[in-house]
N, C-alpha and C. Protein backbone atom coordinates (compact mmCIF):
# COMPACT_ATOMS: atom_id res chain seq x y z
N UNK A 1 -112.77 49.79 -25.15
CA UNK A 1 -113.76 48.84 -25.62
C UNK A 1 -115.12 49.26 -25.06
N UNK A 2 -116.21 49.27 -25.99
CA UNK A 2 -117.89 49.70 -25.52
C UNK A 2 -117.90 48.52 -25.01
N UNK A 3 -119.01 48.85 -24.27
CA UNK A 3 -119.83 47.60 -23.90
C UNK A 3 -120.56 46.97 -24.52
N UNK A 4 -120.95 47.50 -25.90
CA UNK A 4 -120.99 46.28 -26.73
C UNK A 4 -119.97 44.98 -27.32
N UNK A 5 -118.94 45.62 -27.24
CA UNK A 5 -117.83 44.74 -27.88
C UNK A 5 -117.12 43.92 -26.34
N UNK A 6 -117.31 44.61 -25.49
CA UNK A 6 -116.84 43.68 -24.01
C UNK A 6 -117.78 42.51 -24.33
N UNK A 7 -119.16 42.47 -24.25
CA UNK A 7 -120.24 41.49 -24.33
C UNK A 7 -120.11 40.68 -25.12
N UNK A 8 -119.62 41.22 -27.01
CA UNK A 8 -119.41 40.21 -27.77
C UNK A 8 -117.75 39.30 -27.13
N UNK A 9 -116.87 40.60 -26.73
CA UNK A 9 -115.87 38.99 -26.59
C UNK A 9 -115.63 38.35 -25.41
N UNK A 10 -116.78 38.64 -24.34
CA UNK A 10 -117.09 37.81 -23.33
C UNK A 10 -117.97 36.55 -23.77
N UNK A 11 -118.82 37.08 -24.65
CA UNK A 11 -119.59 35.42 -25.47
C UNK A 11 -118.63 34.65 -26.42
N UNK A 12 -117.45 35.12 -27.09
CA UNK A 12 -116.95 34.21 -27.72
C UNK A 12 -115.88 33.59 -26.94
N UNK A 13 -115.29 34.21 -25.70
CA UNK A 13 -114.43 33.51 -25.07
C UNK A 13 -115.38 32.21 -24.14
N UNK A 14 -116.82 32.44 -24.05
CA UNK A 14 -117.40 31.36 -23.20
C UNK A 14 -118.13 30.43 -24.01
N UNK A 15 -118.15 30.59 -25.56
CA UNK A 15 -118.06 29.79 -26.19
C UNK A 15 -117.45 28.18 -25.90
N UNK A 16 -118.16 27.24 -26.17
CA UNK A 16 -117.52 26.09 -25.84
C UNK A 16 -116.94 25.15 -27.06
N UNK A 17 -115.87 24.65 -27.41
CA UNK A 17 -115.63 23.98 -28.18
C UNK A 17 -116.48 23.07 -28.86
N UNK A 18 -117.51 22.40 -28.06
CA UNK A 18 -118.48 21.90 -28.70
C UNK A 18 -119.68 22.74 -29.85
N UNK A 19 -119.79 23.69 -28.89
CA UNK A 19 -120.64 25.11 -29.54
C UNK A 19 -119.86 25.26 -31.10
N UNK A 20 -118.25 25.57 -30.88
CA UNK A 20 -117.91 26.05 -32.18
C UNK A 20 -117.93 25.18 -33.30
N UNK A 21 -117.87 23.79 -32.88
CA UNK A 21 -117.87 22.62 -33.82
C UNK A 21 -119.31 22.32 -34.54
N UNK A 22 -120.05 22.56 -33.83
CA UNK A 22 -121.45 22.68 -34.43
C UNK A 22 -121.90 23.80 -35.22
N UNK A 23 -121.47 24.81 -35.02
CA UNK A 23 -121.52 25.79 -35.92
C UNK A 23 -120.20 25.65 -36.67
N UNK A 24 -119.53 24.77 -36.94
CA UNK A 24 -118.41 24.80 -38.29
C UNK A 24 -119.44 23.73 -39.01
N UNK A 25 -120.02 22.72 -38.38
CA UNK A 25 -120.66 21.65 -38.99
C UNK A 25 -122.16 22.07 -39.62
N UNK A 26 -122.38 22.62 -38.87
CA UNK A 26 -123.61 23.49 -39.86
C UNK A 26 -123.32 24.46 -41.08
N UNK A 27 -122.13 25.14 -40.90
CA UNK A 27 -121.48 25.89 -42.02
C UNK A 27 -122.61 25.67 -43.35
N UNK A 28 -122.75 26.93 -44.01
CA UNK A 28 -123.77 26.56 -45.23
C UNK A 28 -122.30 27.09 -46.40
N UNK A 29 -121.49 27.59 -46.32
CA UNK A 29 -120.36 28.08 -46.87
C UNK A 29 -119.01 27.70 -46.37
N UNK A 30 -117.78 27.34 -47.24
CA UNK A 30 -116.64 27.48 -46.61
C UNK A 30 -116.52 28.77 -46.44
N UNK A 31 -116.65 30.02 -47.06
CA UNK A 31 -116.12 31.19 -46.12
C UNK A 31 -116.82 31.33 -44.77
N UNK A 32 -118.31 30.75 -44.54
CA UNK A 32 -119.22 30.41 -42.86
C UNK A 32 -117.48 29.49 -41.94
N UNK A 33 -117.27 28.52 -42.75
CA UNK A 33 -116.37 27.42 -42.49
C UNK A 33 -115.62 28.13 -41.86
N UNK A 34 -114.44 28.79 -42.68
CA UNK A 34 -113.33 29.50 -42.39
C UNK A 34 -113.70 30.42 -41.13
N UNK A 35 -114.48 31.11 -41.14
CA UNK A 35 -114.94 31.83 -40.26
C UNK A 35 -114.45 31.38 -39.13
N UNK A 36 -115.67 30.06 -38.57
CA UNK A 36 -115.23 30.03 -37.09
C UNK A 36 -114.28 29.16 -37.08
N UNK A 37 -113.55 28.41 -38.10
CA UNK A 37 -112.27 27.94 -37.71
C UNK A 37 -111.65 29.00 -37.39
N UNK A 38 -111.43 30.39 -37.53
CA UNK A 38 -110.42 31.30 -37.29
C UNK A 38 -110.81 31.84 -36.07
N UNK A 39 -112.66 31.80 -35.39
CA UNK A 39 -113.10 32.46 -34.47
C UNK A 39 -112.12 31.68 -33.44
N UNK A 40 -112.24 30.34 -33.52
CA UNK A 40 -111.91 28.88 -32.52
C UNK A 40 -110.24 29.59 -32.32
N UNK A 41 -109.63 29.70 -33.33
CA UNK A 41 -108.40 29.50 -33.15
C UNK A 41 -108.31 30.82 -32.37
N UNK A 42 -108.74 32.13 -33.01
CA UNK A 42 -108.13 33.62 -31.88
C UNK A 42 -108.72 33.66 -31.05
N UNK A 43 -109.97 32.48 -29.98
CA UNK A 43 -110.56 32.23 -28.95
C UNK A 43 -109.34 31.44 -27.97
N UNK A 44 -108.92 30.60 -28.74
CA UNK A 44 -107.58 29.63 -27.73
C UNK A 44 -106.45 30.65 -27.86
N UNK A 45 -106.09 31.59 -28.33
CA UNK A 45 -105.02 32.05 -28.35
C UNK A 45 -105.19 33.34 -27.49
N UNK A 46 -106.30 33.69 -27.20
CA UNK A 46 -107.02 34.80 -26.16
C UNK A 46 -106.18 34.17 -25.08
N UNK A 47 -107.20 32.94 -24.72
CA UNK A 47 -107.41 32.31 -23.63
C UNK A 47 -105.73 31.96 -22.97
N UNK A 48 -104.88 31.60 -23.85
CA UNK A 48 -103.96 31.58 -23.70
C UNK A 48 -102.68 32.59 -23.42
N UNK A 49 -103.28 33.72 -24.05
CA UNK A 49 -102.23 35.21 -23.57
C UNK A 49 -102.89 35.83 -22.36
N UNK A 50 -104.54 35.01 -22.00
CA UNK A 50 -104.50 35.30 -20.04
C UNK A 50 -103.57 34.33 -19.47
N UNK A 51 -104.19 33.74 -19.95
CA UNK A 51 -103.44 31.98 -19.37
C UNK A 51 -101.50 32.36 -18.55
N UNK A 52 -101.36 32.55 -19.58
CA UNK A 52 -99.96 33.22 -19.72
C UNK A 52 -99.27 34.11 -19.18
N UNK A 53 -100.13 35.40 -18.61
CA UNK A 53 -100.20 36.83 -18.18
C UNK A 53 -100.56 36.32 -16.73
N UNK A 54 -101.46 35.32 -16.40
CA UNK A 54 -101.91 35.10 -14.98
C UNK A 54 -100.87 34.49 -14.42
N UNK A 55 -99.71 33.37 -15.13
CA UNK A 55 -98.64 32.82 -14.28
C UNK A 55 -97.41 33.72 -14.34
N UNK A 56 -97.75 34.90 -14.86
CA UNK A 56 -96.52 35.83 -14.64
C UNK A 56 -96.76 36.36 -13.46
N UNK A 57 -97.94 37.07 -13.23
CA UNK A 57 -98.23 37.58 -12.18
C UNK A 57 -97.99 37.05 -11.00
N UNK A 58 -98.54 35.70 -10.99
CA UNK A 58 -98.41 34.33 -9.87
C UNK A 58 -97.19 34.10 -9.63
N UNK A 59 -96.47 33.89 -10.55
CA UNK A 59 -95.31 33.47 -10.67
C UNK A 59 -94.85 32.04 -10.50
């Protein structure tokens, strides 16, 4: 991964749920729509295969 693309998915993982809801609510398009409904969803599912990976380690 460049360091451009580290940067972008360090900003979408610190994205805040509120953040993404406002930009679904501003949406000028359902494909804008779809968009970050799908950003939101492979953001929790990130967050969740650390989530996941950190209590293996921990145990």
């Amino acid at each position: 991964m460049n360091n451009k693309e580290e940067n972008l998915y360090k900003y979408i993982l610190n994205l805040s749920t509120f953040e993404i809801d406002t930009l679904i609510e501003n949406s000028k398009s359902e494909i804008e729509k779809e968009f970050y409904l799908k950003l939101e969803e492979l953001k929790l599912q990130t967050l969740q295969i650390q989530l996941l990976s950190k209590e293996e380690i921990y145990g």
